[in-house]
C-alpha atoms as a PDB file:
ATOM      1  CA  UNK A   1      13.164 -48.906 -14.012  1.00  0.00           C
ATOM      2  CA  UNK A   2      16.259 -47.667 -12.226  1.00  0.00           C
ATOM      3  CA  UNK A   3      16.618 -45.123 -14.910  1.00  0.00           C
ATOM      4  CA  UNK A   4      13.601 -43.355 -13.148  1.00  0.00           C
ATOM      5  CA  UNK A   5      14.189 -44.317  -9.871  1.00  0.00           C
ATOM      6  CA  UNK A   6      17.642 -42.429  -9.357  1.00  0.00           C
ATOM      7  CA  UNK A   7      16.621 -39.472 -10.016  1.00  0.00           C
ATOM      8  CA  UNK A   8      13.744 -39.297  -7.753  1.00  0.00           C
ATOM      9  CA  UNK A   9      16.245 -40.591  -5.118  1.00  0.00           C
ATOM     10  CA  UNK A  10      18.758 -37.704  -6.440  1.00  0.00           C
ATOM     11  CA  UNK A  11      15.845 -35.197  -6.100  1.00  0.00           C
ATOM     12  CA  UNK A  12      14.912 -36.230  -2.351  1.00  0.00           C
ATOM     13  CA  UNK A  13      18.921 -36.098  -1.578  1.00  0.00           C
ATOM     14  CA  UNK A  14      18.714 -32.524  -2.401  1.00  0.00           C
ATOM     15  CA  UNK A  15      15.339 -31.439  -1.011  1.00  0.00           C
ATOM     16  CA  UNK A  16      16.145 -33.162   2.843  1.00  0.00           C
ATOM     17  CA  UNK A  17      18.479 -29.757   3.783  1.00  0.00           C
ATOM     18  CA  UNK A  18      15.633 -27.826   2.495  1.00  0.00           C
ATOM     19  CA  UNK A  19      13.099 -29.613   4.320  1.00  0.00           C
ATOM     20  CA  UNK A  20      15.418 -29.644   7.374  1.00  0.00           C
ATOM     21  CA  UNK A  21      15.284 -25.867   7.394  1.00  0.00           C
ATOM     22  CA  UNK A  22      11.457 -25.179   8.037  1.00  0.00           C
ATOM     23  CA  UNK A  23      10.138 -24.389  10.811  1.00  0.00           C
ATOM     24  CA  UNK A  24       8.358 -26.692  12.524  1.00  0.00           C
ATOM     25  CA  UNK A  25       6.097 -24.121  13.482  1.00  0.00           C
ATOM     26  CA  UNK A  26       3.538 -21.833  11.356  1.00  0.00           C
ATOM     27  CA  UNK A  27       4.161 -18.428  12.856  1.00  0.00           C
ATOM     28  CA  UNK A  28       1.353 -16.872  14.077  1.00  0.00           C
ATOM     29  CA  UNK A  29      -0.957 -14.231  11.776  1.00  0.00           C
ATOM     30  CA  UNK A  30      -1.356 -10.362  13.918  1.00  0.00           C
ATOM     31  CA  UNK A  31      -2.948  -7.530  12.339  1.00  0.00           C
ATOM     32  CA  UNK A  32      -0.183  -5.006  10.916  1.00  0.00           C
ATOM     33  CA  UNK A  33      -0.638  -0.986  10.383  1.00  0.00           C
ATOM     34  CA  UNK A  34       0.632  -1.027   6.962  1.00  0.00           C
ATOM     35  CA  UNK A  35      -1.092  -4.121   5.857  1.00  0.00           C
ATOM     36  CA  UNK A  36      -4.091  -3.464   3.061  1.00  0.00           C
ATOM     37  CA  UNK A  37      -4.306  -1.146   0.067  1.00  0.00           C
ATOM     38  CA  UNK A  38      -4.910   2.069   2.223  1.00  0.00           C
ATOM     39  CA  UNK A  39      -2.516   0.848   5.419  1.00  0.00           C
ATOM     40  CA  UNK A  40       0.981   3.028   6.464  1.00  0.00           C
ATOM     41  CA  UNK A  41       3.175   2.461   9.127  1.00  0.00           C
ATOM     42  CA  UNK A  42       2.789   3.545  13.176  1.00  0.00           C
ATOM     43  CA  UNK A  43       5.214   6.411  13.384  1.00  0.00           C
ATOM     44  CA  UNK A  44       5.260   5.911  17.172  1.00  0.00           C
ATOM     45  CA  UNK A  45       5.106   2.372  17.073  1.00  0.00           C
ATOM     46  CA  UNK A  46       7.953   2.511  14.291  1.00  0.00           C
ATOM     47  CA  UNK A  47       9.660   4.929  16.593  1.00  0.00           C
ATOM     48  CA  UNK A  48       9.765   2.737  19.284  1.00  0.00           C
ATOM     49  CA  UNK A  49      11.101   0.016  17.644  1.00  0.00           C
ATOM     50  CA  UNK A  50      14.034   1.931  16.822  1.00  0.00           C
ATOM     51  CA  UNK A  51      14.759   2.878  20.559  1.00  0.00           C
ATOM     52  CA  UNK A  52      14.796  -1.524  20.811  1.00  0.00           C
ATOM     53  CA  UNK A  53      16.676  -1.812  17.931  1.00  0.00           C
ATOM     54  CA  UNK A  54      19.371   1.061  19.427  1.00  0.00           C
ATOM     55  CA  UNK A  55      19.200  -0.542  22.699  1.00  0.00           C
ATOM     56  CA  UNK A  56      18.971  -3.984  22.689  1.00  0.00           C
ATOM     57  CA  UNK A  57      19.786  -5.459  19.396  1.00  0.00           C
ATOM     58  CA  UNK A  58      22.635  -3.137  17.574  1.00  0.00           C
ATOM     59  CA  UNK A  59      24.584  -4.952  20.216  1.00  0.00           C
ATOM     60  CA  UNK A  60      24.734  -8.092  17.451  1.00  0.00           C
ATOM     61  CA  UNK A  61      23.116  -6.999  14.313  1.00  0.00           C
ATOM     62  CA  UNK A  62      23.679  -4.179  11.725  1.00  0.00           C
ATOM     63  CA  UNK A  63      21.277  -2.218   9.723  1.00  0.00           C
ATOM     64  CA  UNK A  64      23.755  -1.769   6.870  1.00  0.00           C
ATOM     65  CA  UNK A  65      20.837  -0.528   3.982  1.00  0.00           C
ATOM     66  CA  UNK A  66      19.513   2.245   6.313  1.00  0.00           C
ATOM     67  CA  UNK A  67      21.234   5.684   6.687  1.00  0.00           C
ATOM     68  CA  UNK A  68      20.686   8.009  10.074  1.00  0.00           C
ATOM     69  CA  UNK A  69      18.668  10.933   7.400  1.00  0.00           C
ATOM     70  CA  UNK A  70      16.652   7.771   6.301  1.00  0.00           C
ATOM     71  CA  UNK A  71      15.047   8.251   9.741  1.00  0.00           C
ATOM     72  CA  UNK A  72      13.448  11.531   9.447  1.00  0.00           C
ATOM     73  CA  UNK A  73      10.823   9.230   7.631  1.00  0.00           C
ATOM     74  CA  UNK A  74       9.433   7.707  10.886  1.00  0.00           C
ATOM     75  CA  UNK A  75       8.855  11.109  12.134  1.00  0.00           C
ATOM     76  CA  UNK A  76      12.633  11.928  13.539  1.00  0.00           C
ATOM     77  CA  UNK A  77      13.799  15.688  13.038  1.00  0.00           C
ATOM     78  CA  UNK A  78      17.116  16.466  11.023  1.00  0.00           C
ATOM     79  CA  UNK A  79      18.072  17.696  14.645  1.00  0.00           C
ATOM     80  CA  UNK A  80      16.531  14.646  16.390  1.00  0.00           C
ATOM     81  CA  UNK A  81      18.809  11.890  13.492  1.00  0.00           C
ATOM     82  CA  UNK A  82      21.826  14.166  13.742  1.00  0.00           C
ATOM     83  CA  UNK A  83      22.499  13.621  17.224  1.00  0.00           C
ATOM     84  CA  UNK A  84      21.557  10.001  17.113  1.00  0.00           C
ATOM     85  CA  UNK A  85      24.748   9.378  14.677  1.00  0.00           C
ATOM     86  CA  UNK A  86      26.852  11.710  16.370  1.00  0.00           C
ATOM     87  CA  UNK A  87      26.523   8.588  19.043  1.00  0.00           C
ATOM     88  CA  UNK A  88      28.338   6.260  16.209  1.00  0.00           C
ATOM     89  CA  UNK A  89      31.544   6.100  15.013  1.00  0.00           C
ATOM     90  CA  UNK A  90      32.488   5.767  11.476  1.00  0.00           C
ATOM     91  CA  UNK A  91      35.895   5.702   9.116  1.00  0.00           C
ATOM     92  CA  UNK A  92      37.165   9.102   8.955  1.00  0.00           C
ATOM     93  CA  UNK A  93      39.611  10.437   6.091  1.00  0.00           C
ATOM     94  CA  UNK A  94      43.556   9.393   7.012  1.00  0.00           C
ATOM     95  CA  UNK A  95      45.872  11.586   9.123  1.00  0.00           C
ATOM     96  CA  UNK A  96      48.897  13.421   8.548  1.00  0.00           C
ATOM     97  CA  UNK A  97      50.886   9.991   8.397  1.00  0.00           C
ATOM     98  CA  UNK A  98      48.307   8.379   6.213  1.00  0.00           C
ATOM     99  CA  UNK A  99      46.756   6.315   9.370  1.00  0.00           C
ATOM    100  CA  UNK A 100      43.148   5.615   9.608  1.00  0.00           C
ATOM    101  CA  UNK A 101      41.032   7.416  11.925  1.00  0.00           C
ATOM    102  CA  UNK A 102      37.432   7.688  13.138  1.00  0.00           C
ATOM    103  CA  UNK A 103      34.569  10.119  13.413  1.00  0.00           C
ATOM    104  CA  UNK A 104      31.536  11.109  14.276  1.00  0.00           C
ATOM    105  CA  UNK A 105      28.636   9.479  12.192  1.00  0.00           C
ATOM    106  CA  UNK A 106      26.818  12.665  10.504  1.00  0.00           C
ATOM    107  CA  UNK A 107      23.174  12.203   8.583  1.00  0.00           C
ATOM    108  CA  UNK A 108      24.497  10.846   5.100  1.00  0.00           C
ATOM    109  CA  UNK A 109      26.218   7.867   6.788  1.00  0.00           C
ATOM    110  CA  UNK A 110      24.839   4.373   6.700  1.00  0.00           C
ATOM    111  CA  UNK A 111      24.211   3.028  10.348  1.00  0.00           C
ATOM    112  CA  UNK A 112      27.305   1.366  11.383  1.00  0.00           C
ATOM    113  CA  UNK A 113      27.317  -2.386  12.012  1.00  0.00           C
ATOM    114  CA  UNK A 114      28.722  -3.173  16.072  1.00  0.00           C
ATOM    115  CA  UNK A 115      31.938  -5.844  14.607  1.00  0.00           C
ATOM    116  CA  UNK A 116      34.469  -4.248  12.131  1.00  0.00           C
ATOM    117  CA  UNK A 117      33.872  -7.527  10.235  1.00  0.00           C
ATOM    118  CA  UNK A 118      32.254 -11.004  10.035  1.00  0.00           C
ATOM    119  CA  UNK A 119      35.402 -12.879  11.988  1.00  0.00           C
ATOM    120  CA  UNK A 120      35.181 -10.456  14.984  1.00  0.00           C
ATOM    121  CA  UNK A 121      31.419 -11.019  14.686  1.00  0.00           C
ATOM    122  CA  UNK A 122      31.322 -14.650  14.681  1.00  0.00           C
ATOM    123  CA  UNK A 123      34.396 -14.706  17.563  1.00  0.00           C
ATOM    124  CA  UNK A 124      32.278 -12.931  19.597  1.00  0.00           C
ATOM    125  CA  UNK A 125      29.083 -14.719  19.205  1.00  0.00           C
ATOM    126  CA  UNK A 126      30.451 -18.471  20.001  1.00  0.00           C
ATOM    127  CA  UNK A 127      30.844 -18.993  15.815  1.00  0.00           C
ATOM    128  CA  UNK A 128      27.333 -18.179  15.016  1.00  0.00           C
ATOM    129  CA  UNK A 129      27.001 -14.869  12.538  1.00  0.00           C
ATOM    130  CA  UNK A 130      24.332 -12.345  13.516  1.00  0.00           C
ATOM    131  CA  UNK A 131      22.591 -11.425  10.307  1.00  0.00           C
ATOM    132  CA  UNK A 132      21.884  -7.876   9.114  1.00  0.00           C
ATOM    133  CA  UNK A 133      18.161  -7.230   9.659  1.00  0.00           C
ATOM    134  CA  UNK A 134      18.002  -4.294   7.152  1.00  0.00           C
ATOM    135  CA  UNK A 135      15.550  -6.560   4.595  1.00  0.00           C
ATOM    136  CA  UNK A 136      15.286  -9.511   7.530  1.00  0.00           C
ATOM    137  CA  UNK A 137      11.355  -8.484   7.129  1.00  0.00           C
ATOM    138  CA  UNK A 138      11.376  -9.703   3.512  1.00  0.00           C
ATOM    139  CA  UNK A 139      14.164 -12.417   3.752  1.00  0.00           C
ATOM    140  CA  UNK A 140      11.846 -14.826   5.662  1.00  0.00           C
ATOM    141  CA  UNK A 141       8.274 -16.031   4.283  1.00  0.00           C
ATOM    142  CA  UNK A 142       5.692 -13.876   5.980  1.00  0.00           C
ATOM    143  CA  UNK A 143       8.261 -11.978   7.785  1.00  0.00           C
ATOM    144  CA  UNK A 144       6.601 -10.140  10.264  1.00  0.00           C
ATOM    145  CA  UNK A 145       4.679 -12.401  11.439  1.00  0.00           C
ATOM    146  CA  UNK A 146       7.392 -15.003  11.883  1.00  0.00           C
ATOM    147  CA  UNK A 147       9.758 -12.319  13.775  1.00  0.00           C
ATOM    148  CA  UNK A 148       6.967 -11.585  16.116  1.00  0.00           C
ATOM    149  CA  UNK A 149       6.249 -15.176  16.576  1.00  0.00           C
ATOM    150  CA  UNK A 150       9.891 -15.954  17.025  1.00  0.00           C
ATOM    151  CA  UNK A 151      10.261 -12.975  19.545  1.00  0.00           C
ATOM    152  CA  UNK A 152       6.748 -13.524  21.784  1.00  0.00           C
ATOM    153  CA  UNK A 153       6.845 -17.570  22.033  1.00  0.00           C
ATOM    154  CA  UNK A 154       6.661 -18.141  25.902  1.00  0.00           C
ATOM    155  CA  UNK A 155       8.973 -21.295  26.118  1.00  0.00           C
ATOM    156  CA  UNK A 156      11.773 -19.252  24.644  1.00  0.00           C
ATOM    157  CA  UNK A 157      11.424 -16.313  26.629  1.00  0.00           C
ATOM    158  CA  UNK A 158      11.581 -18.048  29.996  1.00  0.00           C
ATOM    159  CA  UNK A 159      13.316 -21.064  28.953  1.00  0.00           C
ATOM    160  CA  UNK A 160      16.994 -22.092  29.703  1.00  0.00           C
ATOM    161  CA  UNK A 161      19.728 -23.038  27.489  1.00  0.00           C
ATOM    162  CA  UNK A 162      20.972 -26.084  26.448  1.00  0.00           C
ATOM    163  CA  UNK A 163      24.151 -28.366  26.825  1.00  0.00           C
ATOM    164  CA  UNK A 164      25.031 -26.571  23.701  1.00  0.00           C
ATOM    165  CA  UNK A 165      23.789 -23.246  24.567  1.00  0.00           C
ATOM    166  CA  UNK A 166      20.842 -23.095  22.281  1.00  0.00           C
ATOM    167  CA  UNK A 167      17.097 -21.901  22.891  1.00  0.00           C
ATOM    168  CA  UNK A 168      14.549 -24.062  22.424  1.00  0.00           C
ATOM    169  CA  UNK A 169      12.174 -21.959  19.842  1.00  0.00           C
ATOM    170  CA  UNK A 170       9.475 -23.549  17.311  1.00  0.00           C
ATOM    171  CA  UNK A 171       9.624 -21.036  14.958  1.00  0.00           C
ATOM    172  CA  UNK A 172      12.924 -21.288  14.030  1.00  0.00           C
ATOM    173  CA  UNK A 173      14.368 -23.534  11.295  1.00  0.00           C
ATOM    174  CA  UNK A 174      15.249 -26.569  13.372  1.00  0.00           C
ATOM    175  CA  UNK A 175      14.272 -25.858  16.212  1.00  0.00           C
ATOM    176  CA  UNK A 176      16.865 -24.357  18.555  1.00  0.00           C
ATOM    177  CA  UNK A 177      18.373 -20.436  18.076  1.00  0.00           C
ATOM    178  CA  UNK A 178      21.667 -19.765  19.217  1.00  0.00           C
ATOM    179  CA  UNK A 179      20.532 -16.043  20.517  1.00  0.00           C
ATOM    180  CA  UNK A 180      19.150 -15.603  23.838  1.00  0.00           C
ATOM    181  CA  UNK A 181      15.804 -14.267  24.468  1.00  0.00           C
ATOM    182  CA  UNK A 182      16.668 -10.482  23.429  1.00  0.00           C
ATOM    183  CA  UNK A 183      13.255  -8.907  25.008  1.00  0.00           C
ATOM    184  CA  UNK A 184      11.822  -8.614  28.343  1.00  0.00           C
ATOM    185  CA  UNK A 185       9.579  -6.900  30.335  1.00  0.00           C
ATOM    186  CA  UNK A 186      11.241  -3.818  32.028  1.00  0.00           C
ATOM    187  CA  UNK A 187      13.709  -3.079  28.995  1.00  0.00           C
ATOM    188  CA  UNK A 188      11.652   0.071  27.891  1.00  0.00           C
ATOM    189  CA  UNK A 189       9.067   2.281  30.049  1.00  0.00           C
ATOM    190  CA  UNK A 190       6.026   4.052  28.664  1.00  0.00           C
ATOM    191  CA  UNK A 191       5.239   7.659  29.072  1.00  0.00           C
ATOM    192  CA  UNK A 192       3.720   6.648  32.538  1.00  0.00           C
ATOM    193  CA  UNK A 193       6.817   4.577  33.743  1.00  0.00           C
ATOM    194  CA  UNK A 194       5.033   1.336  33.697  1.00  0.00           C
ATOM    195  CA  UNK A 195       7.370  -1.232  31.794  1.00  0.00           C
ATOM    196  CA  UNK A 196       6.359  -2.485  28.396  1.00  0.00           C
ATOM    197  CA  UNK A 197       5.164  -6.313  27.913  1.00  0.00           C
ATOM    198  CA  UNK A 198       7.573  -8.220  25.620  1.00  0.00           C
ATOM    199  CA  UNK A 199       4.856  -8.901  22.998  1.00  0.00           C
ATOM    200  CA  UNK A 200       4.227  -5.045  22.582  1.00  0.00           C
ATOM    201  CA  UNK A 201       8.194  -4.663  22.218  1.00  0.00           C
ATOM    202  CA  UNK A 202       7.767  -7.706  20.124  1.00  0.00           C
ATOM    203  CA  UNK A 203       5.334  -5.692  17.550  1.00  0.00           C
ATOM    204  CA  UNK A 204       7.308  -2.679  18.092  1.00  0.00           C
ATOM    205  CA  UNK A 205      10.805  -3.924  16.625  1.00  0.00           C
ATOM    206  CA  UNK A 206       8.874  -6.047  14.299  1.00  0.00           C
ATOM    207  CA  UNK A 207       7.078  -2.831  13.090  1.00  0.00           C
ATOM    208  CA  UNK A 208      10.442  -0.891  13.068  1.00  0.00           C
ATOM    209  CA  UNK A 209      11.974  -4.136  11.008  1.00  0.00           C
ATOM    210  CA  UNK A 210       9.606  -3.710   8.850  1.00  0.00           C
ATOM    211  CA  UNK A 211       9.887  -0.372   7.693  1.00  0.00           C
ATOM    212  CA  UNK A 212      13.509  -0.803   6.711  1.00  0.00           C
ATOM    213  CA  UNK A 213      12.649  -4.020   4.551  1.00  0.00           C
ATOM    214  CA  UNK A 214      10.314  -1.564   2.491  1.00  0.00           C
ATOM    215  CA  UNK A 215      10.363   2.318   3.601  1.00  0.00           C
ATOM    216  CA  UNK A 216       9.357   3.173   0.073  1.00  0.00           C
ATOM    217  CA  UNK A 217       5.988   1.124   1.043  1.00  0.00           C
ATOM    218  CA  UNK A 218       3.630   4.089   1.747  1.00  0.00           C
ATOM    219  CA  UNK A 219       4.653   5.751  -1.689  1.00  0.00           C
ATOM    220  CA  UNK A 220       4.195   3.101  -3.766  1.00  0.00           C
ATOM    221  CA  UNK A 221       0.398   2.795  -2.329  1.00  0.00           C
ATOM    222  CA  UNK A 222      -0.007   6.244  -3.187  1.00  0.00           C
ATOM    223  CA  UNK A 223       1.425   5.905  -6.932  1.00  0.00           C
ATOM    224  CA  UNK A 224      -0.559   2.453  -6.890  1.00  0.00           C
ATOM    225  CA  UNK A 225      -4.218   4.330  -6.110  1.00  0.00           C
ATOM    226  CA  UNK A 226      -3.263   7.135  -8.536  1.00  0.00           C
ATOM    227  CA  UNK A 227      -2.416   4.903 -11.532  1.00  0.00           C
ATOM    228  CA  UNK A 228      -5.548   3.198 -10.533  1.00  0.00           C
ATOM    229  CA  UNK A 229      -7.546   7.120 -10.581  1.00  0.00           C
ATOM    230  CA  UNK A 230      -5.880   7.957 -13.611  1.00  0.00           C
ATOM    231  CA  UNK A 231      -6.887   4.344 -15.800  1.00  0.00           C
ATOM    232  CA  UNK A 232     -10.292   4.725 -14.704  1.00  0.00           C
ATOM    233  CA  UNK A 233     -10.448   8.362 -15.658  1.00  0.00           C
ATOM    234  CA  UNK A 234      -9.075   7.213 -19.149  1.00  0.00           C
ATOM    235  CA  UNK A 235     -11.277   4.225 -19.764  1.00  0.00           C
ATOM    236  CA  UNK A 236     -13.835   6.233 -19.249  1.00  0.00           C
ATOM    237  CA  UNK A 237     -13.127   9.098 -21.941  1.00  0.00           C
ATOM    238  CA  UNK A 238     -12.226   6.239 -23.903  1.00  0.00           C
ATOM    239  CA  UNK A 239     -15.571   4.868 -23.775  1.00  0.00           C
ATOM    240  CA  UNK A 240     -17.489   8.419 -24.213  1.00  0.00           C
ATOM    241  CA  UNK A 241     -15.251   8.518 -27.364  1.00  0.00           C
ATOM    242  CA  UNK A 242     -15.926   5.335 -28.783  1.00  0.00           C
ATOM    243  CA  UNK A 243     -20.263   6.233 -27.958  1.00  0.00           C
ATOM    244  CA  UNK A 244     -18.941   9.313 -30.061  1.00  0.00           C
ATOM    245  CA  UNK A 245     -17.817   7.774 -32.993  1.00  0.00           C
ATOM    246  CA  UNK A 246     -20.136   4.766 -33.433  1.00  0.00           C
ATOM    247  CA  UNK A 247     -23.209   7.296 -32.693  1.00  0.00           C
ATOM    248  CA  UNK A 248     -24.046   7.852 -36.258  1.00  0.00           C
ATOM    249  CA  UNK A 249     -23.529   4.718 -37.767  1.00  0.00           C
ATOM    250  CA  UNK A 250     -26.232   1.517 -37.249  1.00  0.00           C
ATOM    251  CA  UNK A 251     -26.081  -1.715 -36.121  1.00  0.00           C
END
């Protein structure tokens, strides 16, 4: 009897962390752009989602899988990306004395993340790491929906923190973040000056996260639907063949 009874206790032992890492919280289901067999990406919406990203959240987090000519994707000109990383700073090649020095960031470079490494990040942000949100879209079960329900829940955006200078959030594994509501109303304008509602800036970055999870998304529908053209094209001159063959013999 004990023989089967440890393990099951040696199985629970391990699967408490796990469980202590939900969320308590479903996130919430929105309707995405890109979702379905035929759906792409917002440009604009995409677009604006970068300006967030540039603005509000490069301050912690790096985009380290995404390169500044990646963004003529989302509708930027080579013009328009080129003097976005001429605003970043990147290794240069040594000097005359062999000392490091910087430059400006030109298209092929990778977006540079804000802390020259993990222990100036996590000095600077109380202990707690920012993550990279390159694939943060794909890292987290039904990512977009759970960053847009993380971003847009009401108690965390107008809540306070705690003794320990967490954020009450339900969507988060245990409960409590560590980063302070990054969006509010009045961060962005639209073309008529009126400021932007957090949940729109909430779909916005979300949409923007997305696309650098999977920027390859919209080609891969259009190689899905032309594999599909092309098998149904072949099955059927496979089956006028076979009528072909079998029309002279009987049954």
């Amino acid at each position: 009897m004990m023989r089967r009874i440890i393990p099951v206790i040696g199985l629970l032992v391990f699967a408490m962390p796990a469980l202590a890492a939900s969320p308590a919280v479903s996130p919430q289901q929105f309707k995405w752009s890109w979702e379905g067999v035929f759906g792409t990406y917002d440009r604009e919406q995409v677009r604006r989602g970068l300006e967030i990203f540039t603005t509000q959240c490069y301050s912690c987090h790096s985009l380290n899988y995404i390169r500044f000519r990646d963004l003529v994707a989302i509708g930027l000109s080579e013009e328009e990306a080129g003097a976005l990383a001429a605003d970043y700073e990147v290794a240069g090649p040594p000097d005359e004395w062999g000392d490091p020095t910087v430059i400006a960031a030109r298209l092929p470079d990778a977006i540079p993340a804000p802390y020259r490494n993990d222990t100036e990040a996590r000095a600077l942000n109380n202990g707690a790491l920012p993550p990279d949100l390159s694939l943060m879209v794909k890292a987290r079960v039904d990512g977009a929906n759970y960053i847009a329900s993380l971003l847009t829940d009401p108690d965390y955006n107008q809540g306070e923190p705690d003794a320990d200078g967490l954020y009450h959030n339900p969507y988060f594994a245990g409960g409590s973040i560590a980063m302070a509501p990054p969006l509010f109303e009045g961060l962005l304008v639209d073309a008529e000056g009126n400021d932007i509602a957090v949940d729109e800036l909430a779909m916005d970055i979300t949409a923007f996260l997305a696309w650098t999870a999977e920027p390859t998304l919209e080609d891969r529908k259009r190689m899905g639907l032309k594999v599909v053209l092309f098998l149904l094209v072949l099955t059927g001159l496979y089956y006028v063949w076979k009528r072909k063959i079998w029309a002279g013999v009987e049954h």
